[in-house]
Protein backbone atom coordinates (compact mmCIF):
# COMPACT_ATOMS: atom_id res chain seq x y z
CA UNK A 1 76.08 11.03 28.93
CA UNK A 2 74.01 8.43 30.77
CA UNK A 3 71.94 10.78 31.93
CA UNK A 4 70.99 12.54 28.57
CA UNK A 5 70.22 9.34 26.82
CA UNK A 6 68.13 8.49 29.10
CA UNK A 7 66.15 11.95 29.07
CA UNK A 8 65.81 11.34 24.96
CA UNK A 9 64.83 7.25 25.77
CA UNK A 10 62.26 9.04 27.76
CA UNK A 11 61.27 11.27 25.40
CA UNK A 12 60.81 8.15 22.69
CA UNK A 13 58.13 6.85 25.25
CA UNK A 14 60.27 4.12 27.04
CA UNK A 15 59.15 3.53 30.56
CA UNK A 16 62.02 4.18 33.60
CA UNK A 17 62.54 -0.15 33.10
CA UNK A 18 62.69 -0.54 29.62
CA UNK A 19 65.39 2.61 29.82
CA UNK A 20 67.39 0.38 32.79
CA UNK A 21 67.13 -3.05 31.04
CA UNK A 22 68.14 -1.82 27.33
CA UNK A 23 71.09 0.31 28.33
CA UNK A 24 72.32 -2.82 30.64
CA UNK A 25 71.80 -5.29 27.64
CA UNK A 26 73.70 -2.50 25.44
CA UNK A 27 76.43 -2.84 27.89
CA UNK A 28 76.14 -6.35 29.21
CA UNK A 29 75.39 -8.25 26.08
CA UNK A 30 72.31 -11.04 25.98
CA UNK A 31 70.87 -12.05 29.25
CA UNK A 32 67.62 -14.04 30.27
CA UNK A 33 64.72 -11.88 32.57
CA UNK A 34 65.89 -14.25 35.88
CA UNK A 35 69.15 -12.92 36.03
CA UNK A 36 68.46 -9.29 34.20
CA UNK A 37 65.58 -8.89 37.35
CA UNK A 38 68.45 -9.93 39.94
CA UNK A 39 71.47 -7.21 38.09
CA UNK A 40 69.30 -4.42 37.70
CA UNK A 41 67.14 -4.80 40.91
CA UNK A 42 63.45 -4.78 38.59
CA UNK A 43 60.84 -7.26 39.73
CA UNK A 44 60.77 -10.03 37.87
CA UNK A 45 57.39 -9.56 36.85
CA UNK A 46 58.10 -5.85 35.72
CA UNK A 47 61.30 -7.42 33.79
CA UNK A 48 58.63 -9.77 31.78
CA UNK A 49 56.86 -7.05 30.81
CA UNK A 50 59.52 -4.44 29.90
CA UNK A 51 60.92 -6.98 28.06
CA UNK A 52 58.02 -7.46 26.16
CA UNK A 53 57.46 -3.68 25.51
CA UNK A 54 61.13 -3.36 24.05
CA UNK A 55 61.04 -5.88 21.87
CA UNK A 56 57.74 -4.54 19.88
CA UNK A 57 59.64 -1.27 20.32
CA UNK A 58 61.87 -3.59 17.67
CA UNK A 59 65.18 -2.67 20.28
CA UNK A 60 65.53 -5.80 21.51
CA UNK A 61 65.65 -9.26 20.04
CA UNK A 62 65.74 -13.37 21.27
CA UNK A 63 66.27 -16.31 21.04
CA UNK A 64 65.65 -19.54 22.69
CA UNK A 65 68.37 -21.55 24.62
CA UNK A 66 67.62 -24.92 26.12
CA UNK A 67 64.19 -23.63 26.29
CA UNK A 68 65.01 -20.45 28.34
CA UNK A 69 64.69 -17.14 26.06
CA UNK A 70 67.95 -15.03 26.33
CA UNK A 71 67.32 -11.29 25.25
CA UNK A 72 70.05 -8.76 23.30
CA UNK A 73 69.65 -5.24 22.32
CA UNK A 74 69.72 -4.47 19.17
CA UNK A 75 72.48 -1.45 17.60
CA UNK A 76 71.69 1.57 18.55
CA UNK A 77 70.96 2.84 15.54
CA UNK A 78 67.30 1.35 15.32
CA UNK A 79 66.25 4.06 17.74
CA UNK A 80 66.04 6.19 14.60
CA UNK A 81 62.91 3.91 13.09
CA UNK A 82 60.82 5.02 16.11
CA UNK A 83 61.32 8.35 15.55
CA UNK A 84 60.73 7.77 11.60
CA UNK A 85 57.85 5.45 12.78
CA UNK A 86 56.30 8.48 15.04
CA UNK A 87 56.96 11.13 12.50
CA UNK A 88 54.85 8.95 10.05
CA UNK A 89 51.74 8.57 12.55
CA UNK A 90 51.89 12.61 13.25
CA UNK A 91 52.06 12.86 9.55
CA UNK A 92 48.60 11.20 9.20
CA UNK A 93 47.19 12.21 12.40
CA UNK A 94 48.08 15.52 10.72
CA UNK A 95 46.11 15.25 7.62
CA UNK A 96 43.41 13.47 9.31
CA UNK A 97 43.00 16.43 12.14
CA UNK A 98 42.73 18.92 9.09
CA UNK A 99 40.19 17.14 7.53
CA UNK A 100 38.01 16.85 11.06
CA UNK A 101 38.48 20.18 12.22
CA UNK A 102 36.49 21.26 8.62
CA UNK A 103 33.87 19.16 9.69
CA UNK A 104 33.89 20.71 12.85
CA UNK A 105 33.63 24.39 12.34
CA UNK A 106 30.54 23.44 10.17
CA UNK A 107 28.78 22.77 13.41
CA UNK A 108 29.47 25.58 15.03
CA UNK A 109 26.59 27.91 15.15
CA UNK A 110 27.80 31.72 13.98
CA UNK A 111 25.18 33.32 15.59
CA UNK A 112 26.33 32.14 18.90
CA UNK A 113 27.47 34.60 21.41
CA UNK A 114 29.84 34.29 23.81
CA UNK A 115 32.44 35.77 26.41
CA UNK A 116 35.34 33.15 25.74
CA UNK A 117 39.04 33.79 27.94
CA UNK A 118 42.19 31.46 27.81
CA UNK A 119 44.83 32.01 29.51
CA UNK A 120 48.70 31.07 27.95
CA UNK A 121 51.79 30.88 29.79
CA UNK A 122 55.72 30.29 29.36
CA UNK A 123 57.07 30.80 26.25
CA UNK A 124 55.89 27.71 24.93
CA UNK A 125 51.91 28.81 25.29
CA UNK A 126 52.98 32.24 23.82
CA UNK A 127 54.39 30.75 20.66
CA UNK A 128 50.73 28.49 20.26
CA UNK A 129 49.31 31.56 20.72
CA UNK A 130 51.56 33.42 17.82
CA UNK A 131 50.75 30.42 15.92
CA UNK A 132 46.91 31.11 16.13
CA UNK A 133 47.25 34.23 14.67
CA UNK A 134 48.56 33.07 11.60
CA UNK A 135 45.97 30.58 11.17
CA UNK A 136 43.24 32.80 11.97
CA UNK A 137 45.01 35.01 8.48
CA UNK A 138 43.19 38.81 10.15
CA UNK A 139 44.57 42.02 9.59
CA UNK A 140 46.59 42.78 13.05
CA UNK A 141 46.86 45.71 15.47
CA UNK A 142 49.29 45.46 18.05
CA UNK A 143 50.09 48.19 20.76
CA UNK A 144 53.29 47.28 22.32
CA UNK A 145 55.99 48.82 24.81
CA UNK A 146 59.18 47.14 23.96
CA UNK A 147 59.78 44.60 21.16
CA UNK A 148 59.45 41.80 23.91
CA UNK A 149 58.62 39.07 21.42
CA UNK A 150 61.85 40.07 19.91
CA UNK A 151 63.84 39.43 23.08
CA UNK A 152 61.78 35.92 24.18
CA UNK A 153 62.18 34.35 20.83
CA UNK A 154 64.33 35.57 18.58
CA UNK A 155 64.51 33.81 15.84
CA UNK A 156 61.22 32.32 15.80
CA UNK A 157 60.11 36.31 15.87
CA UNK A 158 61.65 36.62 12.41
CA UNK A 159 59.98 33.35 11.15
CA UNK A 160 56.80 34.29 12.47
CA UNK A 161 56.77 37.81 10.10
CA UNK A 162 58.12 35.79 7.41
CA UNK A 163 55.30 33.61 7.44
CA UNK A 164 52.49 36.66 8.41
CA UNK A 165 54.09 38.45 4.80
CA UNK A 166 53.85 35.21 3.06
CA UNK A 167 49.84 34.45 4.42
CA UNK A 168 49.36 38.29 3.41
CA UNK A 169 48.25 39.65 6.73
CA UNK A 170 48.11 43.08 7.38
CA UNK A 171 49.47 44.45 10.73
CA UNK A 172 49.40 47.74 12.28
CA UNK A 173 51.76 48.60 15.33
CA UNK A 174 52.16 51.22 17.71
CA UNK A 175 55.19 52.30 19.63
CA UNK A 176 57.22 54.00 21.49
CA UNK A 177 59.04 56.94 20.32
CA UNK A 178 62.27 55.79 22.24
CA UNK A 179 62.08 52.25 20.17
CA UNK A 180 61.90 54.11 17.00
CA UNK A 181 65.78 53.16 15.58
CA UNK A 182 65.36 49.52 16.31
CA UNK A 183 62.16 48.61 13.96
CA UNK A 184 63.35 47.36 10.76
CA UNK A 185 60.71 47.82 7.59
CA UNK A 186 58.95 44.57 7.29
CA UNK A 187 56.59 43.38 4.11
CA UNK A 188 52.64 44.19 5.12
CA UNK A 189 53.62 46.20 8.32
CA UNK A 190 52.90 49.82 9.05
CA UNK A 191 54.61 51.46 12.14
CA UNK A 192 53.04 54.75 14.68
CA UNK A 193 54.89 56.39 17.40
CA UNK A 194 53.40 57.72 20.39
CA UNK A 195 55.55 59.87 23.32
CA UNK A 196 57.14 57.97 25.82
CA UNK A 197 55.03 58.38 28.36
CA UNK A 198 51.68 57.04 27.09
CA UNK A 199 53.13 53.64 26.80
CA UNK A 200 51.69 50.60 29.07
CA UNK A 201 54.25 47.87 29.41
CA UNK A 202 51.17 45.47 28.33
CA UNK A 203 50.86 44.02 24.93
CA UNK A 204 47.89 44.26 23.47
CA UNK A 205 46.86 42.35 20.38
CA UNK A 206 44.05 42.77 18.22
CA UNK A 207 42.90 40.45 15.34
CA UNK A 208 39.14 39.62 14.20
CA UNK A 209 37.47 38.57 16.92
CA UNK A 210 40.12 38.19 19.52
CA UNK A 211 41.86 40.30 22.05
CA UNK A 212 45.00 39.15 23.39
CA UNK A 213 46.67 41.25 26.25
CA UNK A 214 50.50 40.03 27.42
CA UNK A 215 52.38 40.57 30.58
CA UNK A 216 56.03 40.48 29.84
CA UNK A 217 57.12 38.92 33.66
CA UNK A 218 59.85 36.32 34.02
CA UNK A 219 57.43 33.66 33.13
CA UNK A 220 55.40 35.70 30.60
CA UNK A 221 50.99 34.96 30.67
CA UNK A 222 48.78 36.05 27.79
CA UNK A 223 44.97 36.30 28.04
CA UNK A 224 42.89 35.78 25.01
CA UNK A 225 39.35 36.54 25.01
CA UNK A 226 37.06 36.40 22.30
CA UNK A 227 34.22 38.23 21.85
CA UNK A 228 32.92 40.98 19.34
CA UNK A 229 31.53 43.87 21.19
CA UNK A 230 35.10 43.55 23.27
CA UNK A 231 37.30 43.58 20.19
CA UNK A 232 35.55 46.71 19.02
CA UNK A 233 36.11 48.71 22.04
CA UNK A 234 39.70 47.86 21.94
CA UNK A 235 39.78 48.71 18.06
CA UNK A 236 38.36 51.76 18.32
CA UNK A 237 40.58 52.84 20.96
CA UNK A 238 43.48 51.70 18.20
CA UNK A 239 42.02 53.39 16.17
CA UNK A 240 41.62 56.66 17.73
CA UNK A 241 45.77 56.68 18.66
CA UNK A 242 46.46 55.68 15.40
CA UNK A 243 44.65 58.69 14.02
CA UNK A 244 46.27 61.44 16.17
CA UNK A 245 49.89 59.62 15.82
């Protein structure tokens, strides 16, 4: 228990001392820094400033005895206001972000050309990745060995074509023959089949300007590069097995 606590206090953005010195105030009751630096083993100094930190965190409260400040933690429960408190800043750091990144792509120059690769990794730079797509609202064409993104994220795969039908994008995808019974009929998707053994156990993603290729390993990578005269090579190549499905 002690342990996962202090994982989520971490994850709230208290420091390895605040953690120490509120859970020993939950469980001690009120102390003063002197003897809260000699229990839990924290320079004093570091104690001062913890202290500090916590109680803007509004976790911690005083008051003054004899002119010597004696600190208490507060019920757990306030933890939940920082959260509410963080949610609220994302919330306008949200809005403000959409506005910016308007005024951004007004800058860009569209003539510009340019060979542009990133590279995502681990599930969690696949799903930003998936997430791009969506934003980027293309038509898709997908060539594909095994449903992969299936297996990796499961239900965030059925999310993610819930939200592609309701942004009305288009996508095309090519398969396997041996695949062919687990597909279900999805809203804006059209299926091919190819034999067996034409397949390449490399994803390969296709969607306006962008060409994403992923590598299914035990820590799966995706490269996305962007560039026209790329996309269209890869398109027509689509296109072509598409055509003689």
């Amino acid at each position: 228990m002690t342990e996962n606590i202090t994982t989520t206090l971490s994850n709230l953005g208290f420091s390895p001392s605040e953690i120490k010195l509120y859970l020993h105030l939950l469980k001690n009751g009120a102390n003063y820094a002197n003897k809260l630096s000699s229990e839990t083993k924290i320079n004093r100094t570091n104690v001062y400033e913890a202290l500090d930190r916590l109680i803007n965190k509004g976790v911690i409260s005083f008051i003054t005895k004899n002119k010597i400040k004696w600190f208490e933690a507060k019920t757990p429960e306030v933890l939940l206001s920082i959260i509410g408190n963080q949610e609220d800043k994302l919330a306008q750091t949200k809005t403000n972000l959409k506005k910016q990144i308007s005024q951004l792509k007004k800058q860009i120059n569209p003539d510009k050309q340019s060979l542009e690769a990133n590279i995502f990794v681990g599930k969690k730079g696949l799903r930003m990745l998936f997430e791009e797509i969506l934003l980027e609202k293309k038509p898709i064409s997908l060539i594909a060995a095994e449903l992969q993104f299936k297996t990796l994220f499961g239900p965030y795969f059925e999310l993610w074509h819930k939200k592609r039908a309701e942004a009305k994008i288009k996508q095309r995808s090519i398969f396997p023959q041996k695949i062919k019974n687990k597909l279900k009929q999805r809203k804006l998707l059209q299926y091919k089949f190819i034999k067996d053994t034409y397949t390449n156990p490399t994803t390969t993603i296709i969607y306006g300007n962008n060409c994403i290729f992923i590598q299914w390993t035990k820590e799966p990578i995706a490269i996305k590069i962007q560039n026209k005269e790329i996309v269209r090579s890869h398109l027509n190549y689509f296109d072509m097995l598409w055509g003689n499905c």
